[in-house]
N, C-alpha and C. Protein backbone atom coordinates (compact mmCIF):
# COMPACT_ATOMS: atom_id res chain seq x y z
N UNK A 1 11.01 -4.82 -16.97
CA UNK A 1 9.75 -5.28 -16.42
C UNK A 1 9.64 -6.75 -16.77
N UNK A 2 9.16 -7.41 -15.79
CA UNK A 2 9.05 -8.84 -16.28
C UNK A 2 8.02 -9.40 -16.77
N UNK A 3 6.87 -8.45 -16.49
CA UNK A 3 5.49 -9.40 -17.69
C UNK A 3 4.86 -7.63 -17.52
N UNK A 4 4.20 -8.07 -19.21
CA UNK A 4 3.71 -6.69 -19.55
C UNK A 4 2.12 -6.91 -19.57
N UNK A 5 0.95 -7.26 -19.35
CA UNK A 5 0.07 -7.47 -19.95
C UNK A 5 -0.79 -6.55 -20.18
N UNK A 6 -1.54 -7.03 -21.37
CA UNK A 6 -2.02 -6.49 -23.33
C UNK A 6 -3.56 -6.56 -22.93
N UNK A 7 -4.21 -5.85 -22.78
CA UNK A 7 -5.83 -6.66 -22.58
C UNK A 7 -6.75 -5.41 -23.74
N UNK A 8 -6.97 -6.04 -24.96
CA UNK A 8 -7.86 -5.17 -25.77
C UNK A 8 -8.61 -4.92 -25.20
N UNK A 9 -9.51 -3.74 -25.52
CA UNK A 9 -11.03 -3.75 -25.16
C UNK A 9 -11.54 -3.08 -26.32
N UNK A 10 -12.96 -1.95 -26.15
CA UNK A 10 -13.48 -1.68 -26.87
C UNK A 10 -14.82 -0.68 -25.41
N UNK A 11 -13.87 0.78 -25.77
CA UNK A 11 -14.24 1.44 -24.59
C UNK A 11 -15.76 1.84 -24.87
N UNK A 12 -16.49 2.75 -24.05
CA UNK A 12 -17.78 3.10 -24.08
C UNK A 12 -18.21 4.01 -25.16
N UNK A 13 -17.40 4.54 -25.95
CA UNK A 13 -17.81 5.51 -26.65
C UNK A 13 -17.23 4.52 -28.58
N UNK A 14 -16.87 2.99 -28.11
CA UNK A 14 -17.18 2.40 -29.08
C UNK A 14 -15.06 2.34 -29.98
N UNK A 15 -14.78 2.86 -29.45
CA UNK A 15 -13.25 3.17 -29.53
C UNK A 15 -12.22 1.84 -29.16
N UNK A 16 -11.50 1.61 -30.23
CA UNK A 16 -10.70 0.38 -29.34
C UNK A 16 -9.22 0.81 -28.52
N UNK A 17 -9.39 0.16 -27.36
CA UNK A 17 -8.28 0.83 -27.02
C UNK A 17 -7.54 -0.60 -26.08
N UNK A 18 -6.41 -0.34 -25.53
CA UNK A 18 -5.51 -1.15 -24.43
C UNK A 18 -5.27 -0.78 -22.89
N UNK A 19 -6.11 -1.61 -22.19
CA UNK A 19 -5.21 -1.72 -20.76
C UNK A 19 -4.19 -2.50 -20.03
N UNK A 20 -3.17 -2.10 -19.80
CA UNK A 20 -1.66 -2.74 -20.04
C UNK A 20 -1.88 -2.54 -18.01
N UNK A 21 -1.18 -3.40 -17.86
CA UNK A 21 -0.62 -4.22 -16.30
C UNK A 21 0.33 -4.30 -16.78
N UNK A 22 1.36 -3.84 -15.37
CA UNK A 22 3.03 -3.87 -15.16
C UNK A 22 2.93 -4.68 -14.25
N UNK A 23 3.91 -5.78 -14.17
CA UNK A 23 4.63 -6.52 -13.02
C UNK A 23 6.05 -6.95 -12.93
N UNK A 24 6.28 -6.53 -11.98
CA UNK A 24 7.67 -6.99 -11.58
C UNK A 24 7.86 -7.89 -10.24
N UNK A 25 9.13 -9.31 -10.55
CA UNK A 25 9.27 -9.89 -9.85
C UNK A 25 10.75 -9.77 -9.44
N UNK A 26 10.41 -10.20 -7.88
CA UNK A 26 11.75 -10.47 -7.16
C UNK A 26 11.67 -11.25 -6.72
N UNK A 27 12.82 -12.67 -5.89
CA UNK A 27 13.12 -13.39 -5.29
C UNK A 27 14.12 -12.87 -4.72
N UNK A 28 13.38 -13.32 -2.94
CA UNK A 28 14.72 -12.94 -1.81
C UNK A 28 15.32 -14.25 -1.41
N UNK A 29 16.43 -14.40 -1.87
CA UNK A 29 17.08 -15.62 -1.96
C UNK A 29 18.16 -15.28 -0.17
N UNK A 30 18.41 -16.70 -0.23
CA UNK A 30 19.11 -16.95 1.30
C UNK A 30 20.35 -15.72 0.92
N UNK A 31 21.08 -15.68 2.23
CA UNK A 31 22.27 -14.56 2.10
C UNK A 31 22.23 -13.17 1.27
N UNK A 32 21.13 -13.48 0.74
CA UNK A 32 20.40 -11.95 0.46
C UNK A 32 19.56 -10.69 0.88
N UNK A 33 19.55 -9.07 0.33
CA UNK A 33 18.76 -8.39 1.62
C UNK A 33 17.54 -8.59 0.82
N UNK A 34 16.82 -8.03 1.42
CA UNK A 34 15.15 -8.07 1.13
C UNK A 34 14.67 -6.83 -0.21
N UNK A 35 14.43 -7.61 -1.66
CA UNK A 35 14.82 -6.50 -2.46
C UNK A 35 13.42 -6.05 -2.98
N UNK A 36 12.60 -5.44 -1.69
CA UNK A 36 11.54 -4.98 -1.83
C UNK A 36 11.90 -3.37 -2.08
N UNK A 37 13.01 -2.65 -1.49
CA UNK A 37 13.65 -1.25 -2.14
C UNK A 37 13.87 -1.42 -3.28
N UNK A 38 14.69 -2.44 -3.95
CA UNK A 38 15.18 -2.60 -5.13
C UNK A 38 14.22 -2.69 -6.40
N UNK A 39 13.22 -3.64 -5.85
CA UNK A 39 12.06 -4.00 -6.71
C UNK A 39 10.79 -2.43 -6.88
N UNK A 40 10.58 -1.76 -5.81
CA UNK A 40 9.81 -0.57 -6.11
C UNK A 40 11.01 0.33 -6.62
N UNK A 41 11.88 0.76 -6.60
CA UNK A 41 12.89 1.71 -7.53
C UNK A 41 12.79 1.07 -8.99
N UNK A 42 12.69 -0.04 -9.52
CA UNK A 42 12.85 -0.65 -11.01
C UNK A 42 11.43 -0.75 -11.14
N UNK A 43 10.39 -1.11 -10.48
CA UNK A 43 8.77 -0.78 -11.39
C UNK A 43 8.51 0.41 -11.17
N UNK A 44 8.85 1.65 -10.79
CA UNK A 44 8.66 2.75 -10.38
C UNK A 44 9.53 3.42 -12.08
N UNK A 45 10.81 2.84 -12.24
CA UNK A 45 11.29 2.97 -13.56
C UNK A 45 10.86 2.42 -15.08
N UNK A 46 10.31 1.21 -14.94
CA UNK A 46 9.09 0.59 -15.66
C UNK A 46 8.27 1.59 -16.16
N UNK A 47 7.20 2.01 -14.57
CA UNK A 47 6.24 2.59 -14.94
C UNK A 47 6.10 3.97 -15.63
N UNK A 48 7.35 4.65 -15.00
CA UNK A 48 7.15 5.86 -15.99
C UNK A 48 7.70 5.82 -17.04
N UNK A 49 8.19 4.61 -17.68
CA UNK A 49 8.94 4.63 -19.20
C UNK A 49 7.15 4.03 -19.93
N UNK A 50 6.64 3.75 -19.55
CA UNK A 50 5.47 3.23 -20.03
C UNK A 50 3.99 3.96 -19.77
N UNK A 51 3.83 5.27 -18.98
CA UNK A 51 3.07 5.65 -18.36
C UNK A 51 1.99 5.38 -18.06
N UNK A 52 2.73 4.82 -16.82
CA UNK A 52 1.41 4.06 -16.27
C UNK A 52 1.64 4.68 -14.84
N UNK A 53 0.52 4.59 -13.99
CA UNK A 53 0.34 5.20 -13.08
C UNK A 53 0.51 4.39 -11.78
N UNK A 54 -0.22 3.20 -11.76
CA UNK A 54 0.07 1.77 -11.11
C UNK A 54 0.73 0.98 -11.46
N UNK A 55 0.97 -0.39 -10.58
CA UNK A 55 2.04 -1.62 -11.10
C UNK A 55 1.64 -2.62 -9.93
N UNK A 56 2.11 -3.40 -9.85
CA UNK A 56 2.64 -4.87 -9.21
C UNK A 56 4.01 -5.41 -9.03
N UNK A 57 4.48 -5.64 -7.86
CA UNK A 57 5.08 -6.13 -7.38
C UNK A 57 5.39 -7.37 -6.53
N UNK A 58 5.59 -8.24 -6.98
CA UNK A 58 5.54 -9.53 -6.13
C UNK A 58 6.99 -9.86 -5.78
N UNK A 59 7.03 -10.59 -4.76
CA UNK A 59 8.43 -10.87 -4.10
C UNK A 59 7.81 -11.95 -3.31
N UNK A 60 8.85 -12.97 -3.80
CA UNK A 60 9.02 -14.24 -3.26
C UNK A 60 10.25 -14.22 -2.47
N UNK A 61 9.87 -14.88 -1.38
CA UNK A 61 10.68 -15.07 0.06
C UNK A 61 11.11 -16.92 -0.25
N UNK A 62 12.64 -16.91 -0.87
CA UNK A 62 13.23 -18.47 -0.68
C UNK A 62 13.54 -18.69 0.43
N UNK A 63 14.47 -17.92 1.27
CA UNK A 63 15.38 -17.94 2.41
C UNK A 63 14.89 -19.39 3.21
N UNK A 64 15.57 -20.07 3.74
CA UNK A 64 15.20 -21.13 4.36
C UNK A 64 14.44 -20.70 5.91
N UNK A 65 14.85 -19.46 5.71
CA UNK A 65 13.92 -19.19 7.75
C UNK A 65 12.97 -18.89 7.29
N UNK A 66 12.40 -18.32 6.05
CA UNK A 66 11.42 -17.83 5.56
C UNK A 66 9.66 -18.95 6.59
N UNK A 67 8.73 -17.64 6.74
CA UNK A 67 8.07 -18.76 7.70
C UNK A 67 6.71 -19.41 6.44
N UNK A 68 6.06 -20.25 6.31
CA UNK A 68 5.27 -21.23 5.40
C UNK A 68 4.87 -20.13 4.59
N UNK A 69 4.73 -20.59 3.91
CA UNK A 69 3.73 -19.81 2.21
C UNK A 69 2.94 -19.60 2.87
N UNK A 70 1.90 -20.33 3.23
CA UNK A 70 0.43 -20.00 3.74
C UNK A 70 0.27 -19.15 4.47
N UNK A 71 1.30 -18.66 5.85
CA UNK A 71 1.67 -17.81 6.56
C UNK A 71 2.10 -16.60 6.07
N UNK A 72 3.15 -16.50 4.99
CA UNK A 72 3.51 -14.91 4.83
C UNK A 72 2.84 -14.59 3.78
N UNK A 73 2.15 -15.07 2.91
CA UNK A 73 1.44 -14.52 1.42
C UNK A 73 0.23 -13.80 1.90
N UNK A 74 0.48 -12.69 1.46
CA UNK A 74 -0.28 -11.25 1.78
C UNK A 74 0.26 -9.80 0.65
N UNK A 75 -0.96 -9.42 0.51
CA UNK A 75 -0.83 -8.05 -0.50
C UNK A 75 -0.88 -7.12 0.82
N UNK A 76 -0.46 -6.00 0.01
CA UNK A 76 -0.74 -4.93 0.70
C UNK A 76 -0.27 -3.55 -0.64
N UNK A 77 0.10 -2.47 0.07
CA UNK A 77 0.25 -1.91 -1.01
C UNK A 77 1.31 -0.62 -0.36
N UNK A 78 1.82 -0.54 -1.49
CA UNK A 78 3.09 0.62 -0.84
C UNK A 78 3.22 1.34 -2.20
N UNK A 79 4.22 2.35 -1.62
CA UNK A 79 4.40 3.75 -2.49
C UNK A 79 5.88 3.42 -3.09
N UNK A 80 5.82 3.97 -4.35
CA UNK A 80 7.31 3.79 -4.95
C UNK A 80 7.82 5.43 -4.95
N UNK A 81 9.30 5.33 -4.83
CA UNK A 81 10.45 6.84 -4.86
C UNK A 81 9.35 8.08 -5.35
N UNK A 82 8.70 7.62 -6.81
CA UNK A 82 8.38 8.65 -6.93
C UNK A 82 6.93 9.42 -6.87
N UNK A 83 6.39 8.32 -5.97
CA UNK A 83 4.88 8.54 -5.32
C UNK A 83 3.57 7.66 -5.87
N UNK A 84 4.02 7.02 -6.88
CA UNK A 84 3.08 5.42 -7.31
C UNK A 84 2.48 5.00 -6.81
N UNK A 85 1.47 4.41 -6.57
CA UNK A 85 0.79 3.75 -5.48
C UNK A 85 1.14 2.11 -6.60
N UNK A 86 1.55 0.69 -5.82
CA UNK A 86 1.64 -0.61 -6.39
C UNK A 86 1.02 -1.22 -5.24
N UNK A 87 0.57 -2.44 -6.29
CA UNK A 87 0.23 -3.27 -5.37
C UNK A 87 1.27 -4.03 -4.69
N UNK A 88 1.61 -4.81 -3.94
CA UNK A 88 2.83 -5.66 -3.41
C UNK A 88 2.02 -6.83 -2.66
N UNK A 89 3.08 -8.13 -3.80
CA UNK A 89 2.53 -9.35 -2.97
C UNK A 89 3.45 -9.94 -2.54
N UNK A 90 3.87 -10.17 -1.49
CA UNK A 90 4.92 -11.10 -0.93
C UNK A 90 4.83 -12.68 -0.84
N UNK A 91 5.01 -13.70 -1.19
CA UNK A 91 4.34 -14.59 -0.73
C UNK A 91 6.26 -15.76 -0.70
């Protein structure tokens, strides 16, 4: 996983506890395929070594045909192998 984040709190019943965010990054580099399969199979493996139920996925598009940042950066959200719901940002 490439960033784990740690966020203390201090739940309602006065208890301290942690909510942890998974993210994983990819870059689709020129002469490369699109490793948005690749990237939900490895946070999908992340997440259940960590049990977590959700995640993040971002994938950056280098490729030179790639069309403007401003143009393709968009979330949406897709399912990983083993039924996850992540977020996914392409940009």
């Amino acid at each position: 996983m490439d960033l784990l984040i740690r966020q203390p709190y201090t739940a309602a019943d006065v208890s301290r506890a942690v909510q942890r965010e998974a993210l994983e990054l990819k870059v689709w580099r020129q002469g490369r395929t699109d490793p948005l399969a690749e990237g939900l199979a490895q946070l999908d493996d992340y997440l259940d070594r960590m049990e977590l139920s959700t995640g993040t996925l971002v994938a950056f598009d280098t490729r030179s045909q790639a069309a403007p940042v401003h143009e393709r950066t968009v979330f949406s959200q897709r399912t990983t192998p083993s039924g996850r719901t992540v977020t996914l940002l392409r940009a």
